[in-house]
C-alpha atoms as a PDB file:
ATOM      1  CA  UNK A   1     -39.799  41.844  -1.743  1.00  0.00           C
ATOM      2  CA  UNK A   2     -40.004  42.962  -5.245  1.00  0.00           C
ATOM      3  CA  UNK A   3     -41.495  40.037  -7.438  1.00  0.00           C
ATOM      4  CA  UNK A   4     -37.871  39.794  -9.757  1.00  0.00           C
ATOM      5  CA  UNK A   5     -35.934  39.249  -6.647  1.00  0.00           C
ATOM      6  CA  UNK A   6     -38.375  36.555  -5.059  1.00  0.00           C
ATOM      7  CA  UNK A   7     -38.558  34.888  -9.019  1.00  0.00           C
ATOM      8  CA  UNK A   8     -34.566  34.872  -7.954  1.00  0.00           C
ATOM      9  CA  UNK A   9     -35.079  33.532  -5.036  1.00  0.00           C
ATOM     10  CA  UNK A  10     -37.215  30.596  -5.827  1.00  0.00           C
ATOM     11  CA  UNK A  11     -34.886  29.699  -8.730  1.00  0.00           C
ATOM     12  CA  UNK A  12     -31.660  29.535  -6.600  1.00  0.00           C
ATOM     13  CA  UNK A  13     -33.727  27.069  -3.671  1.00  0.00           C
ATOM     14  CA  UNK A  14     -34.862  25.234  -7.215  1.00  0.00           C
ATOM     15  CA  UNK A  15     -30.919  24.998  -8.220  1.00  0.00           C
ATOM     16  CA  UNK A  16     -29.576  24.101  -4.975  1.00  0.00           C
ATOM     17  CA  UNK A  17     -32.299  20.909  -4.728  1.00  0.00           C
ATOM     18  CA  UNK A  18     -31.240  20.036  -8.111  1.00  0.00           C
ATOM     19  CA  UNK A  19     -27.847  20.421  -7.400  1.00  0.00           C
ATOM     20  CA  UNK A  20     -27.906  17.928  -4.233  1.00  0.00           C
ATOM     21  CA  UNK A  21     -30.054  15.786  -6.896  1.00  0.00           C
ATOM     22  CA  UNK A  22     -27.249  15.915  -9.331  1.00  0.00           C
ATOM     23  CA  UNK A  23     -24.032  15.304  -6.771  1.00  0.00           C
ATOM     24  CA  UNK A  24     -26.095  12.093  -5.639  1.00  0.00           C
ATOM     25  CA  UNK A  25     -25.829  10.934  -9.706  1.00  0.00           C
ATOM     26  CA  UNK A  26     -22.556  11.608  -9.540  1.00  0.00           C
ATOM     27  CA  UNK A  27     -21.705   9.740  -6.973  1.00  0.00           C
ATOM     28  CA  UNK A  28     -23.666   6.633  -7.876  1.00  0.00           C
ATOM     29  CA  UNK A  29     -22.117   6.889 -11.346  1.00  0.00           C
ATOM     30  CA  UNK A  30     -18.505   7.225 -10.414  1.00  0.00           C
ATOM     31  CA  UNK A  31     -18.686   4.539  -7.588  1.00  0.00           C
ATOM     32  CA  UNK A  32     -20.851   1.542  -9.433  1.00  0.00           C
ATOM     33  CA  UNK A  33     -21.759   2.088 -12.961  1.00  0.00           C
ATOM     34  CA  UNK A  34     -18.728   4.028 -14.044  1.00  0.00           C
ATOM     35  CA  UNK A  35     -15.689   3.284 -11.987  1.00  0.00           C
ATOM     36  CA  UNK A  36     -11.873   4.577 -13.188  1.00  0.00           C
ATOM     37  CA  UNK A  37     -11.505   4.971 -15.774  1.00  0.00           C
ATOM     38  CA  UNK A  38     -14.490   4.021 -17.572  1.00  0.00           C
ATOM     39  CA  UNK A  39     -16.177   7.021 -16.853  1.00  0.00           C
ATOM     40  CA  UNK A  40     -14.295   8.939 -19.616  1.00  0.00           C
ATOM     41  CA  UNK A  41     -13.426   5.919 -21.675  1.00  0.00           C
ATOM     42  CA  UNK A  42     -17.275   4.357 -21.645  1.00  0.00           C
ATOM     43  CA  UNK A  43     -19.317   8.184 -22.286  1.00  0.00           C
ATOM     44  CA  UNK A  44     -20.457   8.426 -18.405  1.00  0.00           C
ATOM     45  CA  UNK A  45     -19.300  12.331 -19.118  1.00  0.00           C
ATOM     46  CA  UNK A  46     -21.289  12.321 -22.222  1.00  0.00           C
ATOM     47  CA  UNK A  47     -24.402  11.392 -20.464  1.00  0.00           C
ATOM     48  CA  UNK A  48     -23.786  13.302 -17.816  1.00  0.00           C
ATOM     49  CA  UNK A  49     -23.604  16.693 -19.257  1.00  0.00           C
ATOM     50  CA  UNK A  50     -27.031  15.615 -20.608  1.00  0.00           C
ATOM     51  CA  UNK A  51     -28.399  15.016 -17.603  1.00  0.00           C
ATOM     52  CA  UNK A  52     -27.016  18.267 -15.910  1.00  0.00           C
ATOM     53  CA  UNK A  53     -28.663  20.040 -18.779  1.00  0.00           C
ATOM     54  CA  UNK A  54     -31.764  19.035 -17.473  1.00  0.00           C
ATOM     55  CA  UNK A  55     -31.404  18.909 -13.930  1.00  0.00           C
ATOM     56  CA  UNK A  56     -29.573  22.246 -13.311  1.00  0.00           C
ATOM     57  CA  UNK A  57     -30.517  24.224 -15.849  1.00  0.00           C
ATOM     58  CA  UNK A  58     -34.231  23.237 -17.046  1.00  0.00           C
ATOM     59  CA  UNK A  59     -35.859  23.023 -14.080  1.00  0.00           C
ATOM     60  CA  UNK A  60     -34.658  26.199 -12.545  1.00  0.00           C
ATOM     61  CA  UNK A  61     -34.939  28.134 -15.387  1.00  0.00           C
ATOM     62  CA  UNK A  62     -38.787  27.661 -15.945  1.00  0.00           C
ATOM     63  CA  UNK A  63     -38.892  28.134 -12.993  1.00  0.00           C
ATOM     64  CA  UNK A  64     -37.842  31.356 -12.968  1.00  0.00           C
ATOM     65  CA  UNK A  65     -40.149  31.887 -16.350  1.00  0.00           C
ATOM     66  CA  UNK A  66     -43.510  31.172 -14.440  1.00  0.00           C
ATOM     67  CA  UNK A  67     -43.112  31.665 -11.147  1.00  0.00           C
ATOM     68  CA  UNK A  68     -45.077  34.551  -9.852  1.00  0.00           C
ATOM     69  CA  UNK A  69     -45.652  35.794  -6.194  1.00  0.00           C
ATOM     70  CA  UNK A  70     -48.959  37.556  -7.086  1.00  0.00           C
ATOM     71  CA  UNK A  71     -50.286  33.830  -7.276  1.00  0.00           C
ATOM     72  CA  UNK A  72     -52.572  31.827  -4.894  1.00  0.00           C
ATOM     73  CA  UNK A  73     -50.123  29.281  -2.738  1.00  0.00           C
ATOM     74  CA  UNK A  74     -52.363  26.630  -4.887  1.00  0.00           C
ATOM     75  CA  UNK A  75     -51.682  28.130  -7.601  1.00  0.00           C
ATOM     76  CA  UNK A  76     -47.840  28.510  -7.211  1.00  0.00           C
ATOM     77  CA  UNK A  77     -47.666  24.802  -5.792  1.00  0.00           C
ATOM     78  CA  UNK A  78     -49.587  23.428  -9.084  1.00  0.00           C
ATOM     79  CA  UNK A  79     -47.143  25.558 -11.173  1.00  0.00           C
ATOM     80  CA  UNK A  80     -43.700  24.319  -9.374  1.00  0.00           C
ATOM     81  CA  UNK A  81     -45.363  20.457  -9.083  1.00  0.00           C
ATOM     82  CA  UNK A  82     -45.939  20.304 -13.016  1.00  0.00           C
ATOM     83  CA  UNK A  83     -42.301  21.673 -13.120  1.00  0.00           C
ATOM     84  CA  UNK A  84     -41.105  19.165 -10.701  1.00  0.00           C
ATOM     85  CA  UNK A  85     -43.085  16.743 -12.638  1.00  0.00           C
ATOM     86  CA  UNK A  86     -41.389  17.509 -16.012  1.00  0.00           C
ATOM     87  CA  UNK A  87     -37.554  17.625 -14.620  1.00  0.00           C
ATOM     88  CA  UNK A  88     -38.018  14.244 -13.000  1.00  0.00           C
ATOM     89  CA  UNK A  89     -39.142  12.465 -16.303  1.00  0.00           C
ATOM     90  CA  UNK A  90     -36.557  13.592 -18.097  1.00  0.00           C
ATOM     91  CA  UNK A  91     -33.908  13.372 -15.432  1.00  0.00           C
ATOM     92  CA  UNK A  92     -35.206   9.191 -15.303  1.00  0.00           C
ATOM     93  CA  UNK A  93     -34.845   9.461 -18.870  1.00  0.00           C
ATOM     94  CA  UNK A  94     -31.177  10.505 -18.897  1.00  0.00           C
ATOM     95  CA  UNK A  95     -30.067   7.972 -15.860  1.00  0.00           C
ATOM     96  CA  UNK A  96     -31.675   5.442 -17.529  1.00  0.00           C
ATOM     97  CA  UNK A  97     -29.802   6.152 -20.561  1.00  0.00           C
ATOM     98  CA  UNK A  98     -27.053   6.112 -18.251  1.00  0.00           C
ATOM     99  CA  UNK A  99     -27.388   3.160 -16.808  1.00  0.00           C
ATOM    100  CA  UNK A 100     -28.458   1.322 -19.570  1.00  0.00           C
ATOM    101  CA  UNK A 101     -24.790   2.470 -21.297  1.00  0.00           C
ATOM    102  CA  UNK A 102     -22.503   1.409 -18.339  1.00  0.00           C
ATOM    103  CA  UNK A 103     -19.689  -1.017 -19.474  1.00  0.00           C
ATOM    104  CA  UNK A 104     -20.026  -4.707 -17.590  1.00  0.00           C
ATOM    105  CA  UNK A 105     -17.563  -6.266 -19.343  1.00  0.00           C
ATOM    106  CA  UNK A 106     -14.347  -5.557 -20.671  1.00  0.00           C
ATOM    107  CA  UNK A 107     -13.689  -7.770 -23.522  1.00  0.00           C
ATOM    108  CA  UNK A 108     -10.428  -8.614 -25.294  1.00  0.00           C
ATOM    109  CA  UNK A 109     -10.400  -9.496 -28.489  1.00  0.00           C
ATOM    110  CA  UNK A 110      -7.683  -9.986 -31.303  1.00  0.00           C
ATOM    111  CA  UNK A 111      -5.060  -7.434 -29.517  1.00  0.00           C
ATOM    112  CA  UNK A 112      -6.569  -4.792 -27.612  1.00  0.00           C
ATOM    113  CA  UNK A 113      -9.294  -4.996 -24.755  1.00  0.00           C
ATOM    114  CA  UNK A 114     -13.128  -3.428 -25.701  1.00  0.00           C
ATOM    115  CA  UNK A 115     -15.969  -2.003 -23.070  1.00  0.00           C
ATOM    116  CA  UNK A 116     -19.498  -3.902 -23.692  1.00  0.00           C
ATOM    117  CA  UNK A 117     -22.006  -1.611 -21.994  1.00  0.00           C
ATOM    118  CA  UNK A 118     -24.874  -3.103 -20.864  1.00  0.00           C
ATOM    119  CA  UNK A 119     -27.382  -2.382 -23.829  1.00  0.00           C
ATOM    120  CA  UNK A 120     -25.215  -4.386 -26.032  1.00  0.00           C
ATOM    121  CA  UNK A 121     -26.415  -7.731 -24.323  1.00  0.00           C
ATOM    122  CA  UNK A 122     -29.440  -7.266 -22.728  1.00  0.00           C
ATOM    123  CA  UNK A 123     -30.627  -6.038 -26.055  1.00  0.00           C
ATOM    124  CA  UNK A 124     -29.624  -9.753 -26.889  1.00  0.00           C
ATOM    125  CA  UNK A 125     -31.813 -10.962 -24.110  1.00  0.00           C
ATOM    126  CA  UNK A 126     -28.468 -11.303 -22.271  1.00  0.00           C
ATOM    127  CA  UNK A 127     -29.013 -12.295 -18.394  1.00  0.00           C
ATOM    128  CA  UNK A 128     -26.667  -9.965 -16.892  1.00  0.00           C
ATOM    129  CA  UNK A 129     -25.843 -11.980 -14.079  1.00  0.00           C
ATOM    130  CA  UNK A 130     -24.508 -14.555 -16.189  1.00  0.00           C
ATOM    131  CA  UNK A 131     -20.753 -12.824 -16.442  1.00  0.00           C
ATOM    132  CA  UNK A 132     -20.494 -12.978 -12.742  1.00  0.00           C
ATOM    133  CA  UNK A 133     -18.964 -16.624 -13.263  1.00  0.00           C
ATOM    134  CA  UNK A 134     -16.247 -14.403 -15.215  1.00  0.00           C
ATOM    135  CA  UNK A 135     -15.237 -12.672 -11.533  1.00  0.00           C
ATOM    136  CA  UNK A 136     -16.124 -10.242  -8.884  1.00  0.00           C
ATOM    137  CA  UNK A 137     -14.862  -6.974 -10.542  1.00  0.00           C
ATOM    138  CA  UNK A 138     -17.380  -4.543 -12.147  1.00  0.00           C
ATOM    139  CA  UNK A 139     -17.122  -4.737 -15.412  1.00  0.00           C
ATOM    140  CA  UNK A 140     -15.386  -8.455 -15.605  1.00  0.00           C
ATOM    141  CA  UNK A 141     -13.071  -8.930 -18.125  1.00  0.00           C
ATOM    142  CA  UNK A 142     -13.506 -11.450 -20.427  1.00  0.00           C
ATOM    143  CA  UNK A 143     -11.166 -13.453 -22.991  1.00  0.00           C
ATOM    144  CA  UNK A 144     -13.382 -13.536 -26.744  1.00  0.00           C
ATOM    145  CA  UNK A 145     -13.045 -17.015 -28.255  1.00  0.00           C
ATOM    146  CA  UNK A 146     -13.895 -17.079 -31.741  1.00  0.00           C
ATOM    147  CA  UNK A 147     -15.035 -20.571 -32.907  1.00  0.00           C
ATOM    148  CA  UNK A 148     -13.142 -21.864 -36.364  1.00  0.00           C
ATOM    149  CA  UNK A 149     -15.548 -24.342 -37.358  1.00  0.00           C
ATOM    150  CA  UNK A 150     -18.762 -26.289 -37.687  1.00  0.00           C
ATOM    151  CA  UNK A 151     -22.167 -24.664 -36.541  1.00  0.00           C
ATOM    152  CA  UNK A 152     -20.712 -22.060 -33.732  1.00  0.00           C
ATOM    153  CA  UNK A 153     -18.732 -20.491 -36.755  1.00  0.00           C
ATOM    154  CA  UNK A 154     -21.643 -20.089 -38.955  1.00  0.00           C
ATOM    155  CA  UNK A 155     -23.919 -18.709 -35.586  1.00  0.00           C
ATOM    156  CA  UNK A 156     -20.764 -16.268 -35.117  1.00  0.00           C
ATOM    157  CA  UNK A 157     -20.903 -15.337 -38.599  1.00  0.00           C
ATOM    158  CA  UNK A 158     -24.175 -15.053 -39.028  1.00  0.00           C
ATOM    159  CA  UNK A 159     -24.647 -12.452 -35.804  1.00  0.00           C
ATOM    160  CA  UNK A 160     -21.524 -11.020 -37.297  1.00  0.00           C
ATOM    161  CA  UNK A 161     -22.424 -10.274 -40.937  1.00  0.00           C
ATOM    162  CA  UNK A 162     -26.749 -10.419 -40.620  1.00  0.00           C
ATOM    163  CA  UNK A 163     -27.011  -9.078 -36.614  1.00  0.00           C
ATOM    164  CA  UNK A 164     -24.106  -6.706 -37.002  1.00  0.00           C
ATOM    165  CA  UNK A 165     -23.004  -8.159 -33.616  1.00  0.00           C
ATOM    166  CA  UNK A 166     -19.377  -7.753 -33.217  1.00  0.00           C
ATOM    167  CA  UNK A 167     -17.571 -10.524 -31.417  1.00  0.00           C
ATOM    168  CA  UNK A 168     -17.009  -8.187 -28.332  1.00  0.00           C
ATOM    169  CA  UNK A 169     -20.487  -8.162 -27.923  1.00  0.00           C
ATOM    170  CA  UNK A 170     -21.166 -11.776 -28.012  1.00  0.00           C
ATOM    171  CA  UNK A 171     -21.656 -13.130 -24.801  1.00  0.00           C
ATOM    172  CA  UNK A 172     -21.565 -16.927 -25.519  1.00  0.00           C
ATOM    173  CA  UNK A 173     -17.542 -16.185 -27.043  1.00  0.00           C
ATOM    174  CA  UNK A 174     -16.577 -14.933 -23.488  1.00  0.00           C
ATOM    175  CA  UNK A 175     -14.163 -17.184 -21.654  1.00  0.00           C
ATOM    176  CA  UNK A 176     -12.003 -16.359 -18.256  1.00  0.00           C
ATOM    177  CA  UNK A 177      -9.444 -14.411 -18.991  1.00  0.00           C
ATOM    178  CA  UNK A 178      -7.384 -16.236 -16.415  1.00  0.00           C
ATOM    179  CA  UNK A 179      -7.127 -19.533 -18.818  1.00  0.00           C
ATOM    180  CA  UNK A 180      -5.991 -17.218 -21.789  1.00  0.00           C
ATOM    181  CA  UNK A 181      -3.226 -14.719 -19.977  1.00  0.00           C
ATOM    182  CA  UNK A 182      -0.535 -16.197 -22.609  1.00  0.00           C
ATOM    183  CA  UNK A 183      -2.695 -14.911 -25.406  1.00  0.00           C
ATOM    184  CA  UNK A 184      -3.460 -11.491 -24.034  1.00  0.00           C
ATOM    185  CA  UNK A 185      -0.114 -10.656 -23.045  1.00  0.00           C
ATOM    186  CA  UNK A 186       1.234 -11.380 -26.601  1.00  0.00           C
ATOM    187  CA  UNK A 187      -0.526  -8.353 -27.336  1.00  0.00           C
ATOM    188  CA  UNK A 188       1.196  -6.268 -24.432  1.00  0.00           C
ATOM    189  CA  UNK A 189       2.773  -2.927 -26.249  1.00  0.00           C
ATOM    190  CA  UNK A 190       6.380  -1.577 -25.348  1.00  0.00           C
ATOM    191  CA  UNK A 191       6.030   0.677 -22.597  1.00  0.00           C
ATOM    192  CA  UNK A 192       9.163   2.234 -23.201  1.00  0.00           C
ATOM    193  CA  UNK A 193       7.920   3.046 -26.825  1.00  0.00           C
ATOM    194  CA  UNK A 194       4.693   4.231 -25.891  1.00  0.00           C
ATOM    195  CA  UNK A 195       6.437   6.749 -23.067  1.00  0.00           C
ATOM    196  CA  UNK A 196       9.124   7.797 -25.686  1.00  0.00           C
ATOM    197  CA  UNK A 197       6.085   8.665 -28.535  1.00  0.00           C
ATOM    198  CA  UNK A 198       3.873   9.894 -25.575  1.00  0.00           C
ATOM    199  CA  UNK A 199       5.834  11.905 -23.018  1.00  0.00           C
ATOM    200  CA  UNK A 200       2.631  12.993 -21.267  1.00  0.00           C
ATOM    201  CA  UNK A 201       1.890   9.302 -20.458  1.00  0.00           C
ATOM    202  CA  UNK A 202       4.525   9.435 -18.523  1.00  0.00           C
ATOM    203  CA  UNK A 203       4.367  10.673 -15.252  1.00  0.00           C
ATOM    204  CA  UNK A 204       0.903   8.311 -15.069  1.00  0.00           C
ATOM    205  CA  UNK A 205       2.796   5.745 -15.507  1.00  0.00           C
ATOM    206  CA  UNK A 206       5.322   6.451 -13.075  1.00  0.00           C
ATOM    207  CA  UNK A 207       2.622   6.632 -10.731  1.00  0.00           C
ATOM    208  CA  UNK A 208       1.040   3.466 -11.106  1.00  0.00           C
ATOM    209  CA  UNK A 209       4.473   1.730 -11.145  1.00  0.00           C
ATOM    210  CA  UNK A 210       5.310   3.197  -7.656  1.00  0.00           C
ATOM    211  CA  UNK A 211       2.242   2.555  -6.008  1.00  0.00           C
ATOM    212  CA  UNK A 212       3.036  -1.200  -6.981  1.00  0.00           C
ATOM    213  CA  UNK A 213       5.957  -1.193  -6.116  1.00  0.00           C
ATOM    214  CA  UNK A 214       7.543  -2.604  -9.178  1.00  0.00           C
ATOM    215  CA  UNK A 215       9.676  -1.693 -12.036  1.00  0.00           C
ATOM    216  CA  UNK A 216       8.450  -1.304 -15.748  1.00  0.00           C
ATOM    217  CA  UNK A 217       9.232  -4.820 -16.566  1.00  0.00           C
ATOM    218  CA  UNK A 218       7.140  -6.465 -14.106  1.00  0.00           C
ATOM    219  CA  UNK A 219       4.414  -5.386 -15.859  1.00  0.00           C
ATOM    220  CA  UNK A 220       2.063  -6.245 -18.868  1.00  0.00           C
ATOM    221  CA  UNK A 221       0.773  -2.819 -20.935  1.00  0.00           C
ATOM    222  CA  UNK A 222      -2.597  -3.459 -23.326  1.00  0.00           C
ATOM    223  CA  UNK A 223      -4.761  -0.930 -24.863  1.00  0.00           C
ATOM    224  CA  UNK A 224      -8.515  -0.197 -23.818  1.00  0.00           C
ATOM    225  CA  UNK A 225     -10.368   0.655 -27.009  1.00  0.00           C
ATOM    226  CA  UNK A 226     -13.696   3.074 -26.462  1.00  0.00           C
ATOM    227  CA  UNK A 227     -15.748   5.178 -28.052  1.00  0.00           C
ATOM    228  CA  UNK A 228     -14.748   8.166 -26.277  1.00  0.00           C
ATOM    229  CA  UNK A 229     -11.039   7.608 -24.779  1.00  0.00           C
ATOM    230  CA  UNK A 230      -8.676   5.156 -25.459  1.00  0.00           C
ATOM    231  CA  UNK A 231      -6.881   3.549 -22.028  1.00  0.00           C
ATOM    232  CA  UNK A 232      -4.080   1.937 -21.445  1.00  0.00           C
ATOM    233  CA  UNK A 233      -4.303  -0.780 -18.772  1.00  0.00           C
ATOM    234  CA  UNK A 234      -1.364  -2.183 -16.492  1.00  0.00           C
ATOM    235  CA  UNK A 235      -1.635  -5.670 -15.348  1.00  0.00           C
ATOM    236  CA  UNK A 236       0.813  -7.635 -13.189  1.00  0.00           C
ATOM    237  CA  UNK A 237       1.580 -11.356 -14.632  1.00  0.00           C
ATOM    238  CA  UNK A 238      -0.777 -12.829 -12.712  1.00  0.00           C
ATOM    239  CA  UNK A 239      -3.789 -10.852 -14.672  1.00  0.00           C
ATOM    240  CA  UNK A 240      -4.901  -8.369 -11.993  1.00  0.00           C
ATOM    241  CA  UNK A 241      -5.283  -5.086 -13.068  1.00  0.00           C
ATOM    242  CA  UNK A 242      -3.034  -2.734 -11.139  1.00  0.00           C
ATOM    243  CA  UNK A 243      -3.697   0.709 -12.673  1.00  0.00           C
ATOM    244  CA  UNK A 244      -4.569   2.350 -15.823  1.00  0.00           C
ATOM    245  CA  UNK A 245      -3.495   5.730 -17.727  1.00  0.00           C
ATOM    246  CA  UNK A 246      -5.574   7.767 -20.154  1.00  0.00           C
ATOM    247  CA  UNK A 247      -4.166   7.294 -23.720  1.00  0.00           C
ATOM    248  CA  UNK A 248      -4.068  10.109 -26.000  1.00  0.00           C
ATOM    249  CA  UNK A 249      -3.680   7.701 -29.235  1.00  0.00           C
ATOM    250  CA  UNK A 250      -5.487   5.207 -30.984  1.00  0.00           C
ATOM    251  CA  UNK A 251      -5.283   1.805 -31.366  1.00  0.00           C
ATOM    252  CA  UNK A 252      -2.725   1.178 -34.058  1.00  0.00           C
ATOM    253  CA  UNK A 253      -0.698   3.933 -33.419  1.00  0.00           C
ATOM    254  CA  UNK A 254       1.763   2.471 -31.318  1.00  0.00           C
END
């Protein structure tokens, strides 16, 4: 076999290992650290394509640089091991980036709900576990009390203006969101609005409305605010989360 085709023929078995490697990521990422729809709200895309950089296209491609069949079997299993060696520390690198950017809380604050990914409070020495008292959904959401006075105003303020800690992002503000429901839905935007200045929202919304069962007024509409898509979130009046649709404005603009 001439030594360009068998080059060829050791990057494709190098791609198709990476590419089972990848599909597992995938997977993990779109059923625990990035469930709908916070994989394109939260950046799990974003790190993603970083990831497959690496992982489908490095490691085959050198590869296909240094791999020659005129080589001892040693030789040739040295060369693809330090490869190996390379594409696995920087594929850990990118899931722990990953992973270390998941959202595990979904905070509402002022009028609009916020994702809090994981960095944000463990970089605060933040026990993780600690929001599971908030529910058993992954990410909880979470009502954010601001204190008015005495010494947890000037802690709040002092994270806030000296930290740069927004109040999303401070754990010890989160409260259930069951107790505060009257609050958050006195943010809820007009649906019919929203559909009317957004006809491509529309047919989502449908969707999530007939799955429920239910008619547009049965229903409580509030925004999602992230980094990299804005979400709009349905919740029956009880405070469960029934469905979501992607949001092609901003905050504000409705």
């Amino acid at each position: 076999m001439p030594t360009v085709r068998r080059r060829h023929t050791a990057a494709g078995l190098h791609f198709l290992g990476s590419l089972s490697v990848f599909a597992l990521l995938v997977g993990i990422l779109l059923l625990f650290w990035y469930p709908s729809p916070y994989f394109s709200a939260s950046g799990g895309w974003q790190g993603l394509r970083l990831v497959a950089a690496v992982d489908l296209v490095l490691g085959p491609l050198i590869t296909l640089i240094i791999f020659n069949p005129a080589k001892s079997r040693r030789e040739l299993a040295m060369d693809l091991g330090v490869v190996v060696l390379i594409q696995v520390a920087a594929l850990l690198w990118g899931i722990r980036a990953i992973y270390e950017q998941r959202p595990v809380a979904v905070a509402f604050l002022d009028s609009s709900f916020y994702t809090v990914p994981a960095a944000a409070l463990t970089s605060q020495g933040v026990d993780l576990q600690t929001l599971d008292r908030f529910g058993v959904s992954h990410p909880v959401f979470v009502y954010v009390e601001k204190p008015v006075a005495g010494e947890a105003l000037q802690r709040f303020e002092q994270r806030l203006e000296q930290d740069r800690i927004p109040p999303h992002e401070q754990a010890e503000l989160y409260r259930p969101l069951s107790e505060h429901l009257s609050e958050v839905f006195g943010s809820s935007l007009d649906i019919d609005q929203i559909m009317q200045a957004f006809p491509d929202m529309r047919s989502g919304v449908e969707r999530v409305l007939g799955d429920a069962n239910g008619s547009r007024e049965d229903f409580r509409y509030l925004a999602l605010t992230s980094r990299y898509r804005n979400i709009l979130l349905i919740f029956d009046t009880d405070g469960t989360l029934i469905g979501t649709v992607s949001a092609p404005y901003k905050t504000g603009e409705v």
